[in-house]
N, C-alpha and C. Protein backbone atom coordinates (compact mmCIF):
# COMPACT_ATOMS: atom_id res chain seq x y z
N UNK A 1 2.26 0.05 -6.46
CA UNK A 1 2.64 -1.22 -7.03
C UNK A 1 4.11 -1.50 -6.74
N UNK A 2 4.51 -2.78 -6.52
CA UNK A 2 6.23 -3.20 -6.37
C UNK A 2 6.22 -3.84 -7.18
N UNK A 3 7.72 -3.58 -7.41
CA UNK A 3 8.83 -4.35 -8.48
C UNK A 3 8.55 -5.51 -8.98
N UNK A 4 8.35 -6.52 -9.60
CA UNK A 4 8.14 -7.91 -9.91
C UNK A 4 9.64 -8.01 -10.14
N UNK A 5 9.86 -8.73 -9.00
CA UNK A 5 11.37 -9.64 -8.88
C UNK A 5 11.59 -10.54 -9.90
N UNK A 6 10.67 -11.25 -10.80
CA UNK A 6 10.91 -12.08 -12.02
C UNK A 6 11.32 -11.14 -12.94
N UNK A 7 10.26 -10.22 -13.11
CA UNK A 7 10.62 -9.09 -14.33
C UNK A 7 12.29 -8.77 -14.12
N UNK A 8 12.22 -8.67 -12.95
CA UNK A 8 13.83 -7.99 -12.87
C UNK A 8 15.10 -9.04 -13.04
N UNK A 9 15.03 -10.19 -12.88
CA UNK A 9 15.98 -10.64 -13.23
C UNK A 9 15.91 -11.07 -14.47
N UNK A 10 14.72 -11.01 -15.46
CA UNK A 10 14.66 -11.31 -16.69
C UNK A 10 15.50 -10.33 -17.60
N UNK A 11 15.05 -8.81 -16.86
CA UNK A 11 15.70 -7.72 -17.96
C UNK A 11 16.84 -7.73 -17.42
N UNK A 12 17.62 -8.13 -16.34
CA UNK A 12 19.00 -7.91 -16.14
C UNK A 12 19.74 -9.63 -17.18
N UNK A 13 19.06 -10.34 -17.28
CA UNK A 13 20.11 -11.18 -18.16
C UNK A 13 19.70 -11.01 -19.56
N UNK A 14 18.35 -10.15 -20.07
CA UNK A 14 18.64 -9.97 -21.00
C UNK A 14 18.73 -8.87 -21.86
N UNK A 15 19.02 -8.04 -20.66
CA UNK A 15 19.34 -6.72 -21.57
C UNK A 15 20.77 -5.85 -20.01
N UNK A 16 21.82 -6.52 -20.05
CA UNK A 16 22.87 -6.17 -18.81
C UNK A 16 22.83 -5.00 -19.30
N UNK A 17 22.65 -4.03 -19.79
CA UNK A 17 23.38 -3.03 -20.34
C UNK A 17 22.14 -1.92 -19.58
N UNK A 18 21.20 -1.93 -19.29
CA UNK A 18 20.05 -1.23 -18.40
C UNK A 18 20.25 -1.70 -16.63
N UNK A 19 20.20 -0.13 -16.26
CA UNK A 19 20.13 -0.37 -14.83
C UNK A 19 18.90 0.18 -14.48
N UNK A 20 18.55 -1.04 -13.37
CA UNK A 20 17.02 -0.72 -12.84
C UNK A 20 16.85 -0.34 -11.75
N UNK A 21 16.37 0.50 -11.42
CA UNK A 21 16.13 1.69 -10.13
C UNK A 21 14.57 0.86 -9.31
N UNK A 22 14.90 0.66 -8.03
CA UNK A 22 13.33 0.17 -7.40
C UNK A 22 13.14 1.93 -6.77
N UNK A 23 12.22 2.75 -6.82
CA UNK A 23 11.84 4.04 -6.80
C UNK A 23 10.75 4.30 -6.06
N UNK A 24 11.15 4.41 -4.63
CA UNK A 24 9.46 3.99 -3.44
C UNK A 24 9.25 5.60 -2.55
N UNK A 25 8.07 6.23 -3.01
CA UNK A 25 7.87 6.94 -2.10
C UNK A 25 5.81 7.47 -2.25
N UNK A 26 5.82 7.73 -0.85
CA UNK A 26 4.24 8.26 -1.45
C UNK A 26 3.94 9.20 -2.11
N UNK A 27 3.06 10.09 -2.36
CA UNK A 27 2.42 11.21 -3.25
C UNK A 27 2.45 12.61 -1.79
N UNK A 28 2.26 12.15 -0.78
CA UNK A 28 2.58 13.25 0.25
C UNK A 28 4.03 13.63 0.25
N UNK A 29 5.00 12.81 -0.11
CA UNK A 29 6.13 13.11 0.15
C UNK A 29 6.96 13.42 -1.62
N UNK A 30 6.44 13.77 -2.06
CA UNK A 30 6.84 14.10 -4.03
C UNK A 30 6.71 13.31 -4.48
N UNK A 31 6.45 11.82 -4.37
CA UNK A 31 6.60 10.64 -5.02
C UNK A 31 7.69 9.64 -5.06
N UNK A 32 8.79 10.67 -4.74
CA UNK A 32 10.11 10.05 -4.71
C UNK A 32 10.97 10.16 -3.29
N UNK A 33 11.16 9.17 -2.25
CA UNK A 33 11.19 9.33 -1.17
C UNK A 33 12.79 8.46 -0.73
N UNK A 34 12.56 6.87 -1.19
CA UNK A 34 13.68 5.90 -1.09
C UNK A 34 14.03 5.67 -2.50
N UNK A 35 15.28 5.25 -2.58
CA UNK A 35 15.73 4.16 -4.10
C UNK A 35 16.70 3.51 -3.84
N UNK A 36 16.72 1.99 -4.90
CA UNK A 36 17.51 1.11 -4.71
C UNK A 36 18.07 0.51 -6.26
N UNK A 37 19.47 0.80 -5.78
CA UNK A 37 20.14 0.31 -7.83
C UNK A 37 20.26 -1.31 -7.72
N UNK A 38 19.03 -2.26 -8.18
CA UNK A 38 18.93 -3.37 -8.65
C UNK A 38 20.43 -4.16 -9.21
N UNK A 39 20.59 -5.40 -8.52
CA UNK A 39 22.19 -5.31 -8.75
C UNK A 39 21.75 -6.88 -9.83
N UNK A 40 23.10 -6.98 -10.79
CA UNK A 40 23.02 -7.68 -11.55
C UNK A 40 23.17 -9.30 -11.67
N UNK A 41 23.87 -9.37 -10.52
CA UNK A 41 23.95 -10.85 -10.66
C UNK A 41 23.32 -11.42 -9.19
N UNK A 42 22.08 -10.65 -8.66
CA UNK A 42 21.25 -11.21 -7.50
C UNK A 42 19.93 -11.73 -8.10
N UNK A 43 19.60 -12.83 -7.83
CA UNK A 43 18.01 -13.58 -8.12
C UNK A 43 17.31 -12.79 -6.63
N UNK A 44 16.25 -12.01 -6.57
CA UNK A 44 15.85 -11.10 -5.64
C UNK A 44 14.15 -12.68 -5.54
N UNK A 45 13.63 -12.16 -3.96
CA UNK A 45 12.42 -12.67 -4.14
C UNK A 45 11.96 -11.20 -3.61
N UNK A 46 12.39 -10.12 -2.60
CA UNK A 46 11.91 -9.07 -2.25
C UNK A 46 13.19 -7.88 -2.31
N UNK A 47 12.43 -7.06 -2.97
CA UNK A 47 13.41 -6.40 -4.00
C UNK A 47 13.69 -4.87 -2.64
N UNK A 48 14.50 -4.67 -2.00
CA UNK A 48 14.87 -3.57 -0.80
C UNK A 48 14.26 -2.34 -1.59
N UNK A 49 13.59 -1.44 -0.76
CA UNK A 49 13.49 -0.40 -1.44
C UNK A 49 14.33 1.03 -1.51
N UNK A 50 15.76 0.61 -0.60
CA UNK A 50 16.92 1.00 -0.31
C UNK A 50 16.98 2.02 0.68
N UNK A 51 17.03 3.27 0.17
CA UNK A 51 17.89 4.76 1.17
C UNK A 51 16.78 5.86 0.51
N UNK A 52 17.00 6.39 1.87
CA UNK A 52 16.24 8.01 0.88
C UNK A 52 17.31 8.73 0.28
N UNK A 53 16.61 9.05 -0.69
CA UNK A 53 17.66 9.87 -1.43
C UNK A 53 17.84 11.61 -0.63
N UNK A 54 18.58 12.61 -0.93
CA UNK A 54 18.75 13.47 -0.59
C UNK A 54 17.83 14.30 0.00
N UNK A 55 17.93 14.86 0.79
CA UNK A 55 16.95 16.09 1.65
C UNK A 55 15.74 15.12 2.05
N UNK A 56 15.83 14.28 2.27
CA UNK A 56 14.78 13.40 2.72
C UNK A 56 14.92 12.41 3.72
N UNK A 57 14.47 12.79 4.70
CA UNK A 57 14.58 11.35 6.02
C UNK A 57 13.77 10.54 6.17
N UNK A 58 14.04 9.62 7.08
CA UNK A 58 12.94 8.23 7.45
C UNK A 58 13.36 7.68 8.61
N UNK A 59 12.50 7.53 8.99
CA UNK A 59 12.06 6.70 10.23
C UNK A 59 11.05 5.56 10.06
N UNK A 60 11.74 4.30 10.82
CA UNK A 60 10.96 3.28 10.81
C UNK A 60 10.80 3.55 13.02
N UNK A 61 9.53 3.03 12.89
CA UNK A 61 8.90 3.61 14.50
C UNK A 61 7.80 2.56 14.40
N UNK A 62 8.07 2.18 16.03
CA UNK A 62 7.05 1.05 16.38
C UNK A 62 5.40 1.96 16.45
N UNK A 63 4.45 1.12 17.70
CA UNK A 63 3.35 1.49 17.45
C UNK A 63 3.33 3.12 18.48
N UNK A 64 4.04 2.76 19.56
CA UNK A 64 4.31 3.93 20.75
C UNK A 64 5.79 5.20 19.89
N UNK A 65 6.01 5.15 18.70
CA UNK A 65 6.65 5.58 18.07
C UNK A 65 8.50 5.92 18.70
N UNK A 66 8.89 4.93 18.98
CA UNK A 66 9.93 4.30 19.04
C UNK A 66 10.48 4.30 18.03
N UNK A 67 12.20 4.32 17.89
CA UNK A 67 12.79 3.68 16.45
C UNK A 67 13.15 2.14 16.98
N UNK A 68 12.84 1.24 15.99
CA UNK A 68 12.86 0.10 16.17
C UNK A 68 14.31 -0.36 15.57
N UNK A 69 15.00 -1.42 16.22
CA UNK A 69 16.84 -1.73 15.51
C UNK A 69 15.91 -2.47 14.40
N UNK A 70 17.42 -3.20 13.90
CA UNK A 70 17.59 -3.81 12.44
C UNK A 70 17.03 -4.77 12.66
N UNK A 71 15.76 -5.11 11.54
CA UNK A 71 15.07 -6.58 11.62
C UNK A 71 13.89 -6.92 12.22
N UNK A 72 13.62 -5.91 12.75
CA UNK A 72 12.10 -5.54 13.56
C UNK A 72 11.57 -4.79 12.52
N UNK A 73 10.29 -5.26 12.46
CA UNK A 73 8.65 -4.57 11.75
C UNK A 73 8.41 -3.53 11.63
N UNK A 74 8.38 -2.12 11.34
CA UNK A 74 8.04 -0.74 11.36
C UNK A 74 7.14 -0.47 10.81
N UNK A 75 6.31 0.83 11.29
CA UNK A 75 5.97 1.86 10.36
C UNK A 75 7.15 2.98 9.73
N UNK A 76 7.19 3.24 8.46
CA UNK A 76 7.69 3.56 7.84
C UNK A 76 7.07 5.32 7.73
N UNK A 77 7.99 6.11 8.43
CA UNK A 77 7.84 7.62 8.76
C UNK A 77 8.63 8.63 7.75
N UNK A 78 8.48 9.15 6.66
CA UNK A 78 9.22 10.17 6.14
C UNK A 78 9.21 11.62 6.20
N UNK A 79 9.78 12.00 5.47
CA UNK A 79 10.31 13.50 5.72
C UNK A 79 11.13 14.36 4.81
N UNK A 80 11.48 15.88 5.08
CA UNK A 80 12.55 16.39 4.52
C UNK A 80 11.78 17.23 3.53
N UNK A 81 12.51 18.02 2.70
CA UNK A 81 12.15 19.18 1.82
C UNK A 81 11.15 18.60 1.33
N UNK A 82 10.32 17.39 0.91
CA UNK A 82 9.65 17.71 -0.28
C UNK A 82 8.44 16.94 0.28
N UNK A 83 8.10 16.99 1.60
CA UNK A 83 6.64 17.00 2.77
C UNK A 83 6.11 18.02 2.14
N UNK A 84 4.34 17.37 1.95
CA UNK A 84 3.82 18.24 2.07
C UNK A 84 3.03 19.35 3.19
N UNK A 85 2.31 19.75 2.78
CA UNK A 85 1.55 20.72 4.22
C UNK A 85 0.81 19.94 5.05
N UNK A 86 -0.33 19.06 3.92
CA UNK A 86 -1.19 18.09 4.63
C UNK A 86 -2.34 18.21 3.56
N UNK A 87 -3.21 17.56 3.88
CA UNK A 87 -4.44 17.57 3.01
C UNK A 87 -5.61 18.35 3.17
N UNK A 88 -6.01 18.98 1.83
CA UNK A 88 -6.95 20.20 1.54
C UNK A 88 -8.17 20.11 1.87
N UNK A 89 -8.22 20.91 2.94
CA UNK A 89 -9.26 21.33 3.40
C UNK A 89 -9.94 19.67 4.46
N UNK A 90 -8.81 18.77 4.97
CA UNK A 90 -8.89 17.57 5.50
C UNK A 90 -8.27 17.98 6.93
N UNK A 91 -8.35 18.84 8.10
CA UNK A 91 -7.49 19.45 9.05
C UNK A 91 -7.63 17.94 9.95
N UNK A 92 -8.35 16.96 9.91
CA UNK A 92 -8.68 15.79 10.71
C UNK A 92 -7.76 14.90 10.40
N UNK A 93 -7.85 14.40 9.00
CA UNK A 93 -6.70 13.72 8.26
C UNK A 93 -5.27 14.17 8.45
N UNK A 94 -5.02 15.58 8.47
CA UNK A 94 -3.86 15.86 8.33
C UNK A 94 -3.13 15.91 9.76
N UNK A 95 -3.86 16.16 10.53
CA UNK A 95 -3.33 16.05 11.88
C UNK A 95 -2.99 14.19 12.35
N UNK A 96 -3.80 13.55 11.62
CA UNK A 96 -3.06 11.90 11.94
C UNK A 96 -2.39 11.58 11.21
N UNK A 97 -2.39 12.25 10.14
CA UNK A 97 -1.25 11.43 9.12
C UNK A 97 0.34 12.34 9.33
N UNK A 98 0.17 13.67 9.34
CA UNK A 98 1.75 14.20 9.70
C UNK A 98 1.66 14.71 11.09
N UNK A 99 2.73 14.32 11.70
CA UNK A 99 2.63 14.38 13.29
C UNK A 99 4.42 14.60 13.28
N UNK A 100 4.81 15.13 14.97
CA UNK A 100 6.14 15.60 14.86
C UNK A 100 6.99 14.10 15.91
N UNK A 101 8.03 13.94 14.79
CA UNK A 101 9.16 12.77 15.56
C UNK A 101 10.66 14.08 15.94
N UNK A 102 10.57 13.74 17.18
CA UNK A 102 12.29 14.42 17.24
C UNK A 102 12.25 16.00 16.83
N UNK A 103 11.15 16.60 16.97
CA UNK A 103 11.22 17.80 16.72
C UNK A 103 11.06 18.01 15.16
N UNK A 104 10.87 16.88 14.40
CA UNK A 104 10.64 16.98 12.68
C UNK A 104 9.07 16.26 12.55
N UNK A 105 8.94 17.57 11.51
CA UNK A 105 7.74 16.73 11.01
C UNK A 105 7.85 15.91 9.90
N UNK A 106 6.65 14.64 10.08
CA UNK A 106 7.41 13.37 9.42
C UNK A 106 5.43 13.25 9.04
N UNK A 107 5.54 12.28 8.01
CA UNK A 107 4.03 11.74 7.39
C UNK A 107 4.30 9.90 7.75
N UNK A 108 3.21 10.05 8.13
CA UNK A 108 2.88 8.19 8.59
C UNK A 108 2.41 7.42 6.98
N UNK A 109 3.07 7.16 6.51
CA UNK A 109 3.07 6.23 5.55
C UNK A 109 2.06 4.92 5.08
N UNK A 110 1.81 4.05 6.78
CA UNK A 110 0.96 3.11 6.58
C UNK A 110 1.85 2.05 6.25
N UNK A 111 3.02 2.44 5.48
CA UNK A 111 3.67 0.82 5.25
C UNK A 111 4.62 0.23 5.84
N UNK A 112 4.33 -1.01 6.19
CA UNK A 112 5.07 -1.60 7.13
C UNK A 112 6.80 -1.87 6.29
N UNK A 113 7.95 -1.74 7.36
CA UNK A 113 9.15 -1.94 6.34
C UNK A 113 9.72 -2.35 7.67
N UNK A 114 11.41 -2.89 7.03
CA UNK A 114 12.22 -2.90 7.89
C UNK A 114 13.49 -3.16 7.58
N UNK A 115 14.58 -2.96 8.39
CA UNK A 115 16.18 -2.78 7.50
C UNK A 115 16.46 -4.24 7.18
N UNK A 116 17.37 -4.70 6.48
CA UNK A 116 18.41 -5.65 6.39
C UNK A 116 19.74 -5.38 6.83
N UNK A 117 19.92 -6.35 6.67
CA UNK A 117 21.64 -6.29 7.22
C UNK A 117 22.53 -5.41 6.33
N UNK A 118 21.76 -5.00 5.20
CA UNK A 118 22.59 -3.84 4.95
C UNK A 118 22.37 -2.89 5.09
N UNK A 119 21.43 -2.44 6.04
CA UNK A 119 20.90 -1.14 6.28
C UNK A 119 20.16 -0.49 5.14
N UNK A 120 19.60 -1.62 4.16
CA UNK A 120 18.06 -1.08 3.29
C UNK A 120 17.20 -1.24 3.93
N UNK A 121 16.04 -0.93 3.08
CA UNK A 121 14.76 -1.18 3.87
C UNK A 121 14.01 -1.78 2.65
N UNK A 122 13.26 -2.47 3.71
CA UNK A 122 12.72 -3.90 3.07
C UNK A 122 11.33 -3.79 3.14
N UNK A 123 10.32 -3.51 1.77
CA UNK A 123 9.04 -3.15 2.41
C UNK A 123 8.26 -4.64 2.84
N UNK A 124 7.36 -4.80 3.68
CA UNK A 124 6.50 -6.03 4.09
C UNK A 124 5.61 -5.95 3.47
N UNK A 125 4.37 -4.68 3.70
CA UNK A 125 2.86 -4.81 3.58
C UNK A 125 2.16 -3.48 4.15
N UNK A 126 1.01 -3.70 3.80
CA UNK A 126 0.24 -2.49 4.55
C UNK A 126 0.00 -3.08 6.26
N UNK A 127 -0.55 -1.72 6.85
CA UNK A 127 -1.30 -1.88 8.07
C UNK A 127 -2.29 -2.00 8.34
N UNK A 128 -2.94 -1.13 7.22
CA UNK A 128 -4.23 -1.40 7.27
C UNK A 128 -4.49 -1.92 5.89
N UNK A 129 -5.82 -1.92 4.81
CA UNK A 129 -6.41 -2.82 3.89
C UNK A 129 -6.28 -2.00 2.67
N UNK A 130 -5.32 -1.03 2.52
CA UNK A 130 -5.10 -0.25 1.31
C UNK A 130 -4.00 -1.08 0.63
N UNK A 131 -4.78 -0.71 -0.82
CA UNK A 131 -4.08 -1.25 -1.80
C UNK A 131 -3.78 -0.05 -2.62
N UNK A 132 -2.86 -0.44 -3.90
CA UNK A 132 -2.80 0.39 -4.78
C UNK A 132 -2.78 -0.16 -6.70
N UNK A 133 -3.80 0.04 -7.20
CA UNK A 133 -3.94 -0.72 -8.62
C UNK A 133 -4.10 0.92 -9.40
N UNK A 134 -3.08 0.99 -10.91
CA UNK A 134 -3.01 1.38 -11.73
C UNK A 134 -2.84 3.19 -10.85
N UNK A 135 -2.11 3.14 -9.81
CA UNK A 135 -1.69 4.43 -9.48
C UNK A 135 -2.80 4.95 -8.58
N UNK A 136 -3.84 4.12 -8.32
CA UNK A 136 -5.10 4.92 -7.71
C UNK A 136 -4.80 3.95 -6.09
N UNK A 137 -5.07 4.68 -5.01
CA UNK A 137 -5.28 4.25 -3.67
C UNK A 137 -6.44 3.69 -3.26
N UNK A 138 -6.61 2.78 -2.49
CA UNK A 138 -7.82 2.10 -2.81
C UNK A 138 -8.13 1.55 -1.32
N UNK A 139 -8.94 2.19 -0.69
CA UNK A 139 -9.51 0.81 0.39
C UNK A 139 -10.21 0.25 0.58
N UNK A 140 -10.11 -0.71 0.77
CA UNK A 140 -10.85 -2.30 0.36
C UNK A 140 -12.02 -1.96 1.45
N UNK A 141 -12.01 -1.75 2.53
CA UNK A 141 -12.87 -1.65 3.82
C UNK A 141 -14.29 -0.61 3.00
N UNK A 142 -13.66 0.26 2.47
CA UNK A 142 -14.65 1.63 1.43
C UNK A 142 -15.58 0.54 1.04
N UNK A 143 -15.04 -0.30 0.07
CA UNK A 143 -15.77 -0.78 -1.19
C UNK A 143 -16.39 -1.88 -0.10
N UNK A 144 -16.23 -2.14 0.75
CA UNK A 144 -17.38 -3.39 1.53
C UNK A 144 -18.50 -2.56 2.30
N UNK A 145 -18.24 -1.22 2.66
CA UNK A 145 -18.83 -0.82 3.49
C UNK A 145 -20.24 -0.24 2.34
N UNK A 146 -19.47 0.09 1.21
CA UNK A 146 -20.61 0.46 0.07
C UNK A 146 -21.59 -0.95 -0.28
N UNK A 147 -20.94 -1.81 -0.29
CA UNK A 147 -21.33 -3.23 -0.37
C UNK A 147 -22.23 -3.64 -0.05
N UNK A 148 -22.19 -3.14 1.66
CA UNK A 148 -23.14 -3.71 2.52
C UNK A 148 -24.58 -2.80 2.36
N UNK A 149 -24.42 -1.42 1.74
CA UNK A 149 -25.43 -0.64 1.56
C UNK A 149 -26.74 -1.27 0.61
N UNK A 150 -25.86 -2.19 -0.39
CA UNK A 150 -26.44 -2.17 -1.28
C UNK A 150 -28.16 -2.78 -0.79
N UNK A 151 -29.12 -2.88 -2.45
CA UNK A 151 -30.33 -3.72 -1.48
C UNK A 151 -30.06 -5.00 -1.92
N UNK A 152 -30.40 -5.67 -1.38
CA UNK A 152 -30.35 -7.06 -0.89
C UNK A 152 -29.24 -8.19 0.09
N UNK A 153 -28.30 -7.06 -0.19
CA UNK A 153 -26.84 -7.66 0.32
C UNK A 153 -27.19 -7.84 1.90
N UNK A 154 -26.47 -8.99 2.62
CA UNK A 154 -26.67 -9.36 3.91
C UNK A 154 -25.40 -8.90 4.33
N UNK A 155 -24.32 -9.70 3.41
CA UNK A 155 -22.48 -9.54 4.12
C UNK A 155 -21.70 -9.54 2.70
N UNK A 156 -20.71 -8.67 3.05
CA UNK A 156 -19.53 -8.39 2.03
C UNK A 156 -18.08 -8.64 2.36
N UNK A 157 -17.61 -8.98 1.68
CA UNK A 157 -15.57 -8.82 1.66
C UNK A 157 -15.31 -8.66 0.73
N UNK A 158 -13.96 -8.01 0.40
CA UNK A 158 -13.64 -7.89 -0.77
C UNK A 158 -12.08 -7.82 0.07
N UNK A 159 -11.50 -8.43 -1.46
CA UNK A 159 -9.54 -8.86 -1.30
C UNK A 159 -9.18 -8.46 -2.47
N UNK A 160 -7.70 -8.88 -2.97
CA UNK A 160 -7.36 -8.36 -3.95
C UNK A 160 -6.31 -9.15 -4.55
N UNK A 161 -6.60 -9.53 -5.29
CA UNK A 161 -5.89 -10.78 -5.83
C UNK A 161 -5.63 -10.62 -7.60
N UNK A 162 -4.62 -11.47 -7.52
CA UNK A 162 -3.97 -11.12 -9.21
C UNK A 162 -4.09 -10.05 -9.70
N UNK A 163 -3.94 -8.53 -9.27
CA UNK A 163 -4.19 -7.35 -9.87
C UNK A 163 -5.77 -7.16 -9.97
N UNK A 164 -6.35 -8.47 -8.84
CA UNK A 164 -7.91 -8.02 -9.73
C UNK A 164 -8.47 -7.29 -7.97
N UNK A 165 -9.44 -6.63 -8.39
CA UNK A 165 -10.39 -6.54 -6.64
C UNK A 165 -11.37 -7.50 -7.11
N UNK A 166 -11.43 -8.64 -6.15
CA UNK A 166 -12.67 -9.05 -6.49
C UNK A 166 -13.85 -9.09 -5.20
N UNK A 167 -15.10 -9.11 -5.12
CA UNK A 167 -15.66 -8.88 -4.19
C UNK A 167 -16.50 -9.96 -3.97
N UNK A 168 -17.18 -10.88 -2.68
CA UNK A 168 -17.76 -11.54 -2.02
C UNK A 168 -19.22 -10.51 -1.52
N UNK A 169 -20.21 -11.62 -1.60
CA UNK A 169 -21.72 -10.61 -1.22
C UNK A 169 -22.57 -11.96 -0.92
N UNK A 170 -23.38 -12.17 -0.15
CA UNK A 170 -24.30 -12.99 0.22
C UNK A 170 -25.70 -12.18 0.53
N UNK A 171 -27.07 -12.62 -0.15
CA UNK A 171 -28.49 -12.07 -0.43
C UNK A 171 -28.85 -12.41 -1.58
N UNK A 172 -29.43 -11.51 -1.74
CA UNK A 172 -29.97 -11.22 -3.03
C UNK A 172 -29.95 -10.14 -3.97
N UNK A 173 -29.08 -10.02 -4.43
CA UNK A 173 -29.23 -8.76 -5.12
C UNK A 173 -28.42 -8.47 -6.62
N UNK A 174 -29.75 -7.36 -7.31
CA UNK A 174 -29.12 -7.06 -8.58
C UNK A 174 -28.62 -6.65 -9.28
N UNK A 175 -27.84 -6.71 -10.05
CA UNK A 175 -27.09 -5.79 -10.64
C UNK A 175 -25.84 -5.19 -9.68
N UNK A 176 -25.56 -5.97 -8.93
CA UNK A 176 -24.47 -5.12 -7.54
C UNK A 176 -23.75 -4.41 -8.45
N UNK A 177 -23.09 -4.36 -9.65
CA UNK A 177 -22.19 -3.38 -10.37
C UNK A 177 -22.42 -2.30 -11.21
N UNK A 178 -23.98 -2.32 -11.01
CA UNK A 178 -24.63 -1.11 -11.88
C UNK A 178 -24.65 0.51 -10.51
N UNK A 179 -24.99 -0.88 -9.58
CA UNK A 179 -25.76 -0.27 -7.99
C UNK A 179 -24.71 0.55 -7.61
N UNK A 180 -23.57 -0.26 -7.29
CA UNK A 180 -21.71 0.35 -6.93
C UNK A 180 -21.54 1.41 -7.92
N UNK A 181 -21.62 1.32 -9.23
CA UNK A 181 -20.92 2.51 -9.91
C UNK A 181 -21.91 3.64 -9.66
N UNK A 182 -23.15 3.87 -8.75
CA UNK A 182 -23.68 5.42 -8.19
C UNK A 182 -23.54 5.77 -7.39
N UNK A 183 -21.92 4.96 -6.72
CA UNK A 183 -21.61 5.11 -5.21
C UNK A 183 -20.11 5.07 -5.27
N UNK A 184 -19.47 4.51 -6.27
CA UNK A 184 -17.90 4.46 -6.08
C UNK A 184 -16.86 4.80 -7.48
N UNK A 185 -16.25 5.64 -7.54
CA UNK A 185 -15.52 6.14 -8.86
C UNK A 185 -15.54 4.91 -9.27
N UNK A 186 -14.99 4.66 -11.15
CA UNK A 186 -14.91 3.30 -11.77
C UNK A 186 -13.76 2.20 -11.24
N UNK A 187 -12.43 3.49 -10.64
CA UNK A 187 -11.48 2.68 -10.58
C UNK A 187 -11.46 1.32 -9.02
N UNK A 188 -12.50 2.01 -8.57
CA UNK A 188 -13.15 0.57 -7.21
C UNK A 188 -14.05 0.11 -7.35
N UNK A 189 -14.53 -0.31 -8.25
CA UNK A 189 -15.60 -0.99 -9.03
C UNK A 189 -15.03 -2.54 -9.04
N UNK A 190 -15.09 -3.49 -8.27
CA UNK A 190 -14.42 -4.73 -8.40
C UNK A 190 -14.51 -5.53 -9.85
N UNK A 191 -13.50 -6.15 -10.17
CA UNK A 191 -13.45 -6.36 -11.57
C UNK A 191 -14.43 -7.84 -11.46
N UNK A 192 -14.75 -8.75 -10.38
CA UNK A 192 -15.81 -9.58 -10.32
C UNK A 192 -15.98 -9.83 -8.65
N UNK A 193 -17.76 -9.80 -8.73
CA UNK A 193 -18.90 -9.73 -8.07
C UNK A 193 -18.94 -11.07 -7.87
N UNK A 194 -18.97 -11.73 -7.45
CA UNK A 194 -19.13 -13.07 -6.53
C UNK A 194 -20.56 -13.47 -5.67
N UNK A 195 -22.02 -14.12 -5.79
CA UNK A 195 -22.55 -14.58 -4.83
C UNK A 195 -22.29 -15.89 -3.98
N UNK A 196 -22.10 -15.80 -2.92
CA UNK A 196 -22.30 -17.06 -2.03
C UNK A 196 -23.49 -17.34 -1.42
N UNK A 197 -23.54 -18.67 -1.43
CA UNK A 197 -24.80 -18.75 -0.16
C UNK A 197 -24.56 -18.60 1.20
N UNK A 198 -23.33 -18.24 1.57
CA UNK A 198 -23.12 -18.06 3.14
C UNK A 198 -21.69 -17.54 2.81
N UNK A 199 -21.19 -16.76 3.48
CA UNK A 199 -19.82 -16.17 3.76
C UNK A 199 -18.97 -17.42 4.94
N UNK A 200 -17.76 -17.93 4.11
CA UNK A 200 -17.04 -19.04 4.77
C UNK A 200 -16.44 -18.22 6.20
N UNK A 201 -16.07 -18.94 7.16
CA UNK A 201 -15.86 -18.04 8.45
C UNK A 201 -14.76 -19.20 9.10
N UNK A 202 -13.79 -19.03 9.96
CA UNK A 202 -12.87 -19.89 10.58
C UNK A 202 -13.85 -20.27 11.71
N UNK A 203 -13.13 -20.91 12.53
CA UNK A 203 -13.66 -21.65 13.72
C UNK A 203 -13.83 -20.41 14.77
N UNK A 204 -12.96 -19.43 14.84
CA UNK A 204 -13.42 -18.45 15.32
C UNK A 204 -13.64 -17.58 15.32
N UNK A 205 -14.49 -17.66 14.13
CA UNK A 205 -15.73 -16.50 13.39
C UNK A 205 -14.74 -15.76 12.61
């Protein structure tokens, strides 16, 4: 989850006396990776997620893993004492997600960032369709692909909007949220099920 830039300038005019830390890192890397001391008299719309803090590096690296200058798009690469090994008993996973930059091993993040002119870093977005609600990782692609299992379902999407997942399904079918919870923990369980009579499509498909 990120910062809500409203929240933050609310508690800085009405409580100056609290300083607010933006605190960005993944769960491969301790949790705590970058930070940024929220300054008091800035109206923010995207709040930097600043510097790594100590014993910890980063790399922002294009797609051919390049470091990209200031103001260009990245993947966002970390590092330093508090990497982990990789994931248990996942030797497939772990070999794409931590890979070696510069002779260091670094974990691919997934999130897109990039510096400012002050040499923070500025997160954008994902790369791919992961989200994150109430601390749990979530991919949206999972919950369509379960979707499409279901019986009656023809086509699925699912997005994620206002803190909610909500999901799209065209067929027939019942109970889609009884069906999903013998296939997907509660916390990807979309909070509303949607039928259409046809899935809307652009001009080119």
């Amino acid at each position: 989850e990120r910062v809500n830039p409203y929240a933050v300038d609310l508690i800085n005019k009405r409580f100056p006396h609290i300083t607010i830390l933006d605190v960005y890192g993944p769960t491969e890397n301790t949790t705590f990776t970058t930070t940024y001391r929220c300054k008091k008299d800035k109206i923010y719309t995207n709040i930097p997620i600043g510097k790594p803090i100590a014993n910890t590096t980063v790399y922002i690296l294009d797609r051919d893993q390049n470091l990209v200058p200031k103001g260009v798009i990245g993947e966002l690469h970390t590092g330093g004492d508090g990497l982990a090994r990789g994931y248990l008993n996942r030797p497939d996973l772990t070999a794409e997600k931590f890979i070696e930059f510069e002779g260091k091993r670094v974990y691919k993040t997934g999130d897109l960032v990039k510096y400012n002119e002050q040499g923070e870093i500025l997160y954008i977005g994902r790369i791919d369709n992961q989200i994150k609600l109430r601390g749990y990782r979530i991919e949206l692609d999972e919950i369509e692909e379960q979707l499409s299992k279901l019986d009656g379902v023809k086509e699925s999407a699912v997005i994620f909007r206002d803190d909610m997942i909500i999901a799209y399904i065209t067929g027939e079918c019942n109970n889609p949220k009884e069906q999903l919870a013998k296939r997907l923990p509660e916390y990807m369980i979309p909070s509303i099920i949607e039928r259409l009579e046809y899935m809307p499509l652009t001009q080119n498909g």
